[in-house]
PDB file of N, CA and C in Angstrom:
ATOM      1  N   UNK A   1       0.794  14.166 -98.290  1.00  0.00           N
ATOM      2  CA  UNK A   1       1.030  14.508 -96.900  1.00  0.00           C
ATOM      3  C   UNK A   1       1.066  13.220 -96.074  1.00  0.00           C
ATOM      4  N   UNK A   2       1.958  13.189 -95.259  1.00  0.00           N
ATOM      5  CA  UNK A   2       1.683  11.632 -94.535  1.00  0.00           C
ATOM      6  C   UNK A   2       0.912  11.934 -93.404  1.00  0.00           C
ATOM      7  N   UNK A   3       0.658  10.404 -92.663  1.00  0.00           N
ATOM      8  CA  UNK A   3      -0.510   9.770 -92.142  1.00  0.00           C
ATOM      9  C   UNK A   3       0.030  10.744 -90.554  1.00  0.00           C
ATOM     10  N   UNK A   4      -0.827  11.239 -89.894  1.00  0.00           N
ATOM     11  CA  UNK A   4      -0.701  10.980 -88.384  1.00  0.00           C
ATOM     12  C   UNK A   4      -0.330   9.897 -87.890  1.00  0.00           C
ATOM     13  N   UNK A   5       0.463   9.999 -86.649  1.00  0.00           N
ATOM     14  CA  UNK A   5       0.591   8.927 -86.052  1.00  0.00           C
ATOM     15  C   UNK A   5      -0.429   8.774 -85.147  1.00  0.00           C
ATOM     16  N   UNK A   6       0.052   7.537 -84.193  1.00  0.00           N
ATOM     17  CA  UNK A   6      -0.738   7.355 -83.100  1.00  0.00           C
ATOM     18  C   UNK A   6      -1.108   8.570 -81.803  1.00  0.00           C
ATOM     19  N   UNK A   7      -0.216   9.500 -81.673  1.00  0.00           N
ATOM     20  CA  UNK A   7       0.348  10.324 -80.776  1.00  0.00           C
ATOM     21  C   UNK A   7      -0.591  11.441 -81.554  1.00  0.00           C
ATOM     22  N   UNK A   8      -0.942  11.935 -82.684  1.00  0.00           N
ATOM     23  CA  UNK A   8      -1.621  12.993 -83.107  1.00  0.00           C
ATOM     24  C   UNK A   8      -2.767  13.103 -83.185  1.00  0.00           C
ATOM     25  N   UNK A   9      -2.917  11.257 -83.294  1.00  0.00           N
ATOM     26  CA  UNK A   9      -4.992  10.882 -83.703  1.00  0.00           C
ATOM     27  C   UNK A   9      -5.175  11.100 -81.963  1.00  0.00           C
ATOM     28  N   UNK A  10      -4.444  10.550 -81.361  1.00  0.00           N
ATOM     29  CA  UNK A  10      -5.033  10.901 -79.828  1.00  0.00           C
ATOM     30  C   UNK A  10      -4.978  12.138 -79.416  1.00  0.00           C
ATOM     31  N   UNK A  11      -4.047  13.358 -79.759  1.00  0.00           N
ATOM     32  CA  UNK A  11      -4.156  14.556 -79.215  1.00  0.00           C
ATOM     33  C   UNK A  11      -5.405  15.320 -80.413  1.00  0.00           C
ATOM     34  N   UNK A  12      -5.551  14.621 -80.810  1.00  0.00           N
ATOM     35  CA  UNK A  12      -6.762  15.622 -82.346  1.00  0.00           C
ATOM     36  C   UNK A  12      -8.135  15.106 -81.669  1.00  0.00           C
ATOM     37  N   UNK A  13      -8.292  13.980 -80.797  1.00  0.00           N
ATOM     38  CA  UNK A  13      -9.389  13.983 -80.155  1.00  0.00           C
ATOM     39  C   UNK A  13      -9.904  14.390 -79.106  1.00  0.00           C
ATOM     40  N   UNK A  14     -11.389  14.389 -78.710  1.00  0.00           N
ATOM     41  CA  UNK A  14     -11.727  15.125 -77.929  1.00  0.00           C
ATOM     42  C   UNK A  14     -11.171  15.092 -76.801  1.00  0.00           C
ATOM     43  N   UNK A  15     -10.959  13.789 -76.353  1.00  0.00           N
ATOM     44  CA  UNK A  15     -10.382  14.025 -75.046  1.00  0.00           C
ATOM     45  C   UNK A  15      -8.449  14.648 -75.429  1.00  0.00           C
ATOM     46  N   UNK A  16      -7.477  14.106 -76.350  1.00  0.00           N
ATOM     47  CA  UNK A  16      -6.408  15.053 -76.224  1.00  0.00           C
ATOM     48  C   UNK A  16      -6.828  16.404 -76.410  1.00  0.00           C
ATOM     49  N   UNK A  17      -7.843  17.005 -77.072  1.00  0.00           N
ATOM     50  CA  UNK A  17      -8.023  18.314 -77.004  1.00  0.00           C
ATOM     51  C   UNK A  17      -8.272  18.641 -75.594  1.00  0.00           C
ATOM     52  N   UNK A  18      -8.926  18.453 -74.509  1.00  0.00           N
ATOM     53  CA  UNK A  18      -9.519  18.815 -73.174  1.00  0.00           C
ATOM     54  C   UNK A  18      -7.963  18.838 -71.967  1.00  0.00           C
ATOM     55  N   UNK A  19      -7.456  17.615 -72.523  1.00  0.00           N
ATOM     56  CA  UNK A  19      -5.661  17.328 -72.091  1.00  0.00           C
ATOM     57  C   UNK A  19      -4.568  18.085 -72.395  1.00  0.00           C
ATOM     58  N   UNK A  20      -4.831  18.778 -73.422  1.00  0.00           N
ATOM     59  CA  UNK A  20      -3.939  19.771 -74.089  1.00  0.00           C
ATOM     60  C   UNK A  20      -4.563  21.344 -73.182  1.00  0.00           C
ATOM     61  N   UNK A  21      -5.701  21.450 -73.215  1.00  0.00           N
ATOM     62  CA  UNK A  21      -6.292  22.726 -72.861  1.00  0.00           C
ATOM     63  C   UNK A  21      -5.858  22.764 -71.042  1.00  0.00           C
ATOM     64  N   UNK A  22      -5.910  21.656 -70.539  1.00  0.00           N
ATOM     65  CA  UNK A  22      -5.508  21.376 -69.200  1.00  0.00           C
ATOM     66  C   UNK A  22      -4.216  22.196 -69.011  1.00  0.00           C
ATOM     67  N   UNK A  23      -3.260  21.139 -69.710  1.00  0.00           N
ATOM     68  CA  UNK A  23      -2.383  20.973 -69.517  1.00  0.00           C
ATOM     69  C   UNK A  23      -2.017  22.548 -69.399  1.00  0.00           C
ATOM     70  N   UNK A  24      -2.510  23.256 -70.920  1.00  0.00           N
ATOM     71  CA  UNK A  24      -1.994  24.890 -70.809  1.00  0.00           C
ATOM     72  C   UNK A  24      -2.511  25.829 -69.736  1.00  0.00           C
ATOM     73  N   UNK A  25      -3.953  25.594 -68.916  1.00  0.00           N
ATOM     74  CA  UNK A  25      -4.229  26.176 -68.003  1.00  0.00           C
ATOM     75  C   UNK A  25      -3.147  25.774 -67.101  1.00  0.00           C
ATOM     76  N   UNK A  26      -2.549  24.166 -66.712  1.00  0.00           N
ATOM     77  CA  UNK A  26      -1.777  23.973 -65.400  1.00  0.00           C
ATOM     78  C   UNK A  26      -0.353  24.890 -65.613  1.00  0.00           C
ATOM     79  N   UNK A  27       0.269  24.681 -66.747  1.00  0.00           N
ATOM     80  CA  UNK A  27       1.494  25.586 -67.228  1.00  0.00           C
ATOM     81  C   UNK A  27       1.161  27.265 -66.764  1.00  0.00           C
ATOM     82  N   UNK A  28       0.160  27.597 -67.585  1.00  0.00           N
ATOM     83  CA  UNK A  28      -0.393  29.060 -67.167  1.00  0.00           C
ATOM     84  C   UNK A  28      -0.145  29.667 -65.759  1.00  0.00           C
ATOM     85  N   UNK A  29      -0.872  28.440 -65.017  1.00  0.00           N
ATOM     86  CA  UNK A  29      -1.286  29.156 -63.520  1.00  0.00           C
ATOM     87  C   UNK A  29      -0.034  28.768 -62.653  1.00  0.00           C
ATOM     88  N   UNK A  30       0.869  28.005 -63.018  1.00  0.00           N
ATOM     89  CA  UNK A  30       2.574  27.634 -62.532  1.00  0.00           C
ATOM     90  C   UNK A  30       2.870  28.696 -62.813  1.00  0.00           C
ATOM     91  N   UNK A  31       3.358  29.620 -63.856  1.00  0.00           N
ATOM     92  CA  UNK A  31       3.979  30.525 -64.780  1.00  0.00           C
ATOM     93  C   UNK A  31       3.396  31.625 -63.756  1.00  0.00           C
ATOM     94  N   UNK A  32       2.157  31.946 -63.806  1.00  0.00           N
ATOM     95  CA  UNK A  32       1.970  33.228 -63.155  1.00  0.00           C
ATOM     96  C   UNK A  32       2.305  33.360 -61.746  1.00  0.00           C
ATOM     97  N   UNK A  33       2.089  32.375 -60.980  1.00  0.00           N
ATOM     98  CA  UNK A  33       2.114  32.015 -59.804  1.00  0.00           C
ATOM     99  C   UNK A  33       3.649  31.962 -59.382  1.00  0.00           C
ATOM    100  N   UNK A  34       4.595  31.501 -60.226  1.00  0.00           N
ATOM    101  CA  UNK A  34       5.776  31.541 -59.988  1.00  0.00           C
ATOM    102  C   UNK A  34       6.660  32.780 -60.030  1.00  0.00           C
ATOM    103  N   UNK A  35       6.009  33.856 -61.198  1.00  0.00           N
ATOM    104  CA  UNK A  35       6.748  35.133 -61.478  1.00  0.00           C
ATOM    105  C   UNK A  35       7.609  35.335 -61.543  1.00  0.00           C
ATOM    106  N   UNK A  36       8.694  35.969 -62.666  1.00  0.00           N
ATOM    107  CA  UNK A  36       9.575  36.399 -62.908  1.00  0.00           C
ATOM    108  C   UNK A  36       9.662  36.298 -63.888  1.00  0.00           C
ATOM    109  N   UNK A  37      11.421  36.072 -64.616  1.00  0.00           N
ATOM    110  CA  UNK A  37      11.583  35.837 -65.893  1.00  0.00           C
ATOM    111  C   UNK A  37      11.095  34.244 -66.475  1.00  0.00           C
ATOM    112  N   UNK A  38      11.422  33.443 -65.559  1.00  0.00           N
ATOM    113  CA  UNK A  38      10.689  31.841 -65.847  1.00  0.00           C
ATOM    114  C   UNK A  38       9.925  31.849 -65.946  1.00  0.00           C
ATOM    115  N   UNK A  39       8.786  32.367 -64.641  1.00  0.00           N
ATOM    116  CA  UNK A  39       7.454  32.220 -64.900  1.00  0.00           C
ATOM    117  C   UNK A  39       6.592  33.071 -66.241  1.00  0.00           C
ATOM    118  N   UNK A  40       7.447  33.761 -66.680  1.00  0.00           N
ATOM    119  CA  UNK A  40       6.514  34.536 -67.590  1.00  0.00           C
ATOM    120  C   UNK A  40       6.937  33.643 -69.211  1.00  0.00           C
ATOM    121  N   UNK A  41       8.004  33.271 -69.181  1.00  0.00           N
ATOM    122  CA  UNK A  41       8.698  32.357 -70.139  1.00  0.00           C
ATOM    123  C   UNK A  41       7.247  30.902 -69.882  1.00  0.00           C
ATOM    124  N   UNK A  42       7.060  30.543 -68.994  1.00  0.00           N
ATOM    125  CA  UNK A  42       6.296  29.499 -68.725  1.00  0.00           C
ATOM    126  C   UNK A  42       4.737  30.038 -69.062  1.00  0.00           C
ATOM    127  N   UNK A  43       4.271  30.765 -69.018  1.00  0.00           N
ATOM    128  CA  UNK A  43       3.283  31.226 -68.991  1.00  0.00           C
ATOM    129  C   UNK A  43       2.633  31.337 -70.575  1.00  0.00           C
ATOM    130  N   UNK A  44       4.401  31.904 -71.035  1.00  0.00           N
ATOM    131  CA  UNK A  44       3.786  32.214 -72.810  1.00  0.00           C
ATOM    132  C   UNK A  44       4.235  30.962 -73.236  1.00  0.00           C
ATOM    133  N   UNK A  45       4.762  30.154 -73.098  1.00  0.00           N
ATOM    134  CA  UNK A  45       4.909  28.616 -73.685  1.00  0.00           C
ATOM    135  C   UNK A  45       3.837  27.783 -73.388  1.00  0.00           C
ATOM    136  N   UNK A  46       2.806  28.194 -72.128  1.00  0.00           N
ATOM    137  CA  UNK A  46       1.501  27.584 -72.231  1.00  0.00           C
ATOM    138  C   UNK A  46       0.764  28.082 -73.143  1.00  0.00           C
ATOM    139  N   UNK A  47       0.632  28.756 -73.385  1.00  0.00           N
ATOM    140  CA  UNK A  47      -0.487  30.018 -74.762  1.00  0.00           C
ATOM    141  C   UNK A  47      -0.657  28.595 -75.976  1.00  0.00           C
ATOM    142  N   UNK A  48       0.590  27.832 -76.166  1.00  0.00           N
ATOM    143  CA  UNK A  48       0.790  26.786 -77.194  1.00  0.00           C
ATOM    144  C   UNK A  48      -0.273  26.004 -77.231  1.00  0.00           C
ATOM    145  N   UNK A  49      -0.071  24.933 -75.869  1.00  0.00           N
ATOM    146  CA  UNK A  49      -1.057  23.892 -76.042  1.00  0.00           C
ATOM    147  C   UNK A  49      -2.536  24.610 -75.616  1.00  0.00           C
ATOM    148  N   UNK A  50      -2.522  25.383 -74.617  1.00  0.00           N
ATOM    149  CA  UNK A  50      -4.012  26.205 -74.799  1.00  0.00           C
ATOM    150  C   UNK A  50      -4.677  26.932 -76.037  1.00  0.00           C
ATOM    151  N   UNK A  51      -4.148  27.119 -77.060  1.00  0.00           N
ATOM    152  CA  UNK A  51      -4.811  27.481 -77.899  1.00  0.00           C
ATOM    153  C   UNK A  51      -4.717  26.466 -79.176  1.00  0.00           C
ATOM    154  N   UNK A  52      -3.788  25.564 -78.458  1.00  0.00           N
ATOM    155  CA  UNK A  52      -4.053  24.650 -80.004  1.00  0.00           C
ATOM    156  C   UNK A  52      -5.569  23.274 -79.490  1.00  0.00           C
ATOM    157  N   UNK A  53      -5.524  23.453 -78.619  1.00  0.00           N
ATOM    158  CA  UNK A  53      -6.454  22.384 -78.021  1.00  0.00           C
ATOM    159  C   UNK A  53      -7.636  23.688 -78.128  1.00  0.00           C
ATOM    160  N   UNK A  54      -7.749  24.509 -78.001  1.00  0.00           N
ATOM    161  CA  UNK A  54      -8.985  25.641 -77.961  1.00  0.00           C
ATOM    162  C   UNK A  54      -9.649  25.318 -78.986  1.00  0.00           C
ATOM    163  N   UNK A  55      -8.415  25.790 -80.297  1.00  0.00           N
ATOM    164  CA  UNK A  55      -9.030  25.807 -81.645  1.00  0.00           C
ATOM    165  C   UNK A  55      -8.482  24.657 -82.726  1.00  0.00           C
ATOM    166  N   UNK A  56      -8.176  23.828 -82.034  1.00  0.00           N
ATOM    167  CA  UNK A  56      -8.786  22.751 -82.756  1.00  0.00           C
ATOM    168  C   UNK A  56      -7.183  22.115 -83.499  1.00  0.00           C
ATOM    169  N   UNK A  57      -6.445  23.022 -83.821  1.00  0.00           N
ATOM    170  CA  UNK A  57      -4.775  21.995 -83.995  1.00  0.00           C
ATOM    171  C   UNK A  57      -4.021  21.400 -83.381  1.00  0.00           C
ATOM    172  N   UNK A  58      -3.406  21.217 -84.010  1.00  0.00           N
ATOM    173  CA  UNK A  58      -2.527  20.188 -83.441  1.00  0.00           C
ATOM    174  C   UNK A  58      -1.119  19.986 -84.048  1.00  0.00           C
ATOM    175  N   UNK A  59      -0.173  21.070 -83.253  1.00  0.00           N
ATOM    176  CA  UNK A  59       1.452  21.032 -83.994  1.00  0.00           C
ATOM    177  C   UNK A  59       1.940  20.027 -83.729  1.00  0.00           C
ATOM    178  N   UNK A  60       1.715  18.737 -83.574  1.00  0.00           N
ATOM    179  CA  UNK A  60       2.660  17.816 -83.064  1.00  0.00           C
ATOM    180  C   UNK A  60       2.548  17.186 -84.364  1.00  0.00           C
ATOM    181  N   UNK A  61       1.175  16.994 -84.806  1.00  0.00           N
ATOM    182  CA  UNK A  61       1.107  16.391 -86.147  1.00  0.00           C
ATOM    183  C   UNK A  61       1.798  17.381 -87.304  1.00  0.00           C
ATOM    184  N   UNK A  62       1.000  18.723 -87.098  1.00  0.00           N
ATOM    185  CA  UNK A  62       2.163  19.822 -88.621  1.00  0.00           C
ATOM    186  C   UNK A  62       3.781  18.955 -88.253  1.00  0.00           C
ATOM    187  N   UNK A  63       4.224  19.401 -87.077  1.00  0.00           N
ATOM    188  CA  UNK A  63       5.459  18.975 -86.821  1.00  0.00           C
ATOM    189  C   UNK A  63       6.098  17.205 -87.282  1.00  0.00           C
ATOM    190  N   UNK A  64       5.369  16.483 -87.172  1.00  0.00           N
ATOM    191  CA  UNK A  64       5.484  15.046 -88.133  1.00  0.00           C
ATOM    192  C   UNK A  64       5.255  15.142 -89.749  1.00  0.00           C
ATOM    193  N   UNK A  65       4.824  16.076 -90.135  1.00  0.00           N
ATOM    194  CA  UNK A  65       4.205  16.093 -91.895  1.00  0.00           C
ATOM    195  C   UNK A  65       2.849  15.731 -91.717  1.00  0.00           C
ATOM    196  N   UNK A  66       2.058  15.687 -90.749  1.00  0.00           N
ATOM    197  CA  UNK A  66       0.585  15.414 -90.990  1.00  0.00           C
ATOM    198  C   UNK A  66      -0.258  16.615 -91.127  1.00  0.00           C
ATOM    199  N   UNK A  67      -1.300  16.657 -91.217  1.00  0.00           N
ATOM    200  CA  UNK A  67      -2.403  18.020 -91.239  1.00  0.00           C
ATOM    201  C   UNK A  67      -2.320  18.679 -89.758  1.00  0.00           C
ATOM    202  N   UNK A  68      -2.437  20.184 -89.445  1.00  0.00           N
ATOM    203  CA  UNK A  68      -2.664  21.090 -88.578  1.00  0.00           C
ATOM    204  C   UNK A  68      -3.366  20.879 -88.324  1.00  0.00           C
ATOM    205  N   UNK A  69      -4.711  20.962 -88.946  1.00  0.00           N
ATOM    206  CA  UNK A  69      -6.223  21.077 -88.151  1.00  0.00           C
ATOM    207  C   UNK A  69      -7.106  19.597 -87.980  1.00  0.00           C
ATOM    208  N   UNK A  70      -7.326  19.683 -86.590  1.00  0.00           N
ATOM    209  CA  UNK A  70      -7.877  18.407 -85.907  1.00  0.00           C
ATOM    210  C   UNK A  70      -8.591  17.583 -86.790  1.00  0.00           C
ATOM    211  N   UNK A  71      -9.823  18.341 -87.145  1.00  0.00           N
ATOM    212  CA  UNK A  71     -10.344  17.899 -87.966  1.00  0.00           C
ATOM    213  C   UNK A  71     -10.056  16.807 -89.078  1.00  0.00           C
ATOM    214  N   UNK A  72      -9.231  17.393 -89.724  1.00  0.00           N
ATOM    215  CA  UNK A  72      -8.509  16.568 -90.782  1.00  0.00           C
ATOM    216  C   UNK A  72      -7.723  15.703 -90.240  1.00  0.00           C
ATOM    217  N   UNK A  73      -6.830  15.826 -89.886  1.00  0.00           N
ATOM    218  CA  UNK A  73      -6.821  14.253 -88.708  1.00  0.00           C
ATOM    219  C   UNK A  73      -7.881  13.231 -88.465  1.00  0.00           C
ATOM    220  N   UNK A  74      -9.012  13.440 -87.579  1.00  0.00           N
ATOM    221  CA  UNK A  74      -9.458  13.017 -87.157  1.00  0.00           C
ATOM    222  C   UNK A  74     -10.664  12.117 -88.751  1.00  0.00           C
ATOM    223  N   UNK A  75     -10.660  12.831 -89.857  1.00  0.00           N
ATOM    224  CA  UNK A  75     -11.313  12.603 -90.931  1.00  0.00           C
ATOM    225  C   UNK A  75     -10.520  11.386 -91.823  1.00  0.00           C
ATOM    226  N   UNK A  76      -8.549  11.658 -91.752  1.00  0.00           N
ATOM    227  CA  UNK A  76      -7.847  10.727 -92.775  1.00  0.00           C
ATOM    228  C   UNK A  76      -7.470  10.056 -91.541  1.00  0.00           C
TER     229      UNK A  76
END
């Protein structure tokens, strides 16, 4: 499996996890707040980084060939 990059070891840590969880609350509360067909499109495209920063993955790395779960990142 290859290495994380620079961009994955920082979102697999604590603070990209807290940045990611942000980020999906700020998307969230745009999305609802905006309403309609966008905003609800915006709303479920936040669900992404809010739950990958929740529980601990990280698709940017699956998406490079590195490990899903933070953890393992943060371990190789």
């Amino acid at each position: 499996m290859a290495t994380p990059n620079s961009v994955a070891r920082f979102l697999a840590s604590d603070t990209g996890r807290w940045l990611r969880v942000g980020a999906g609350l700020g998307l969230l509360t745009t999305g609802l707040r905006r309403g309609g067909a966008g905003g609800a499109l915006t709303a479920v495209i936040a669900l992404v980084p809010l739950a990958a920063g929740t529980f601990d993955y990280c698709v940017i790395s699956f998406l490079l060939g590195g490990p899903l779960r933070g953890q393992e990142i943060r371990e190789g």
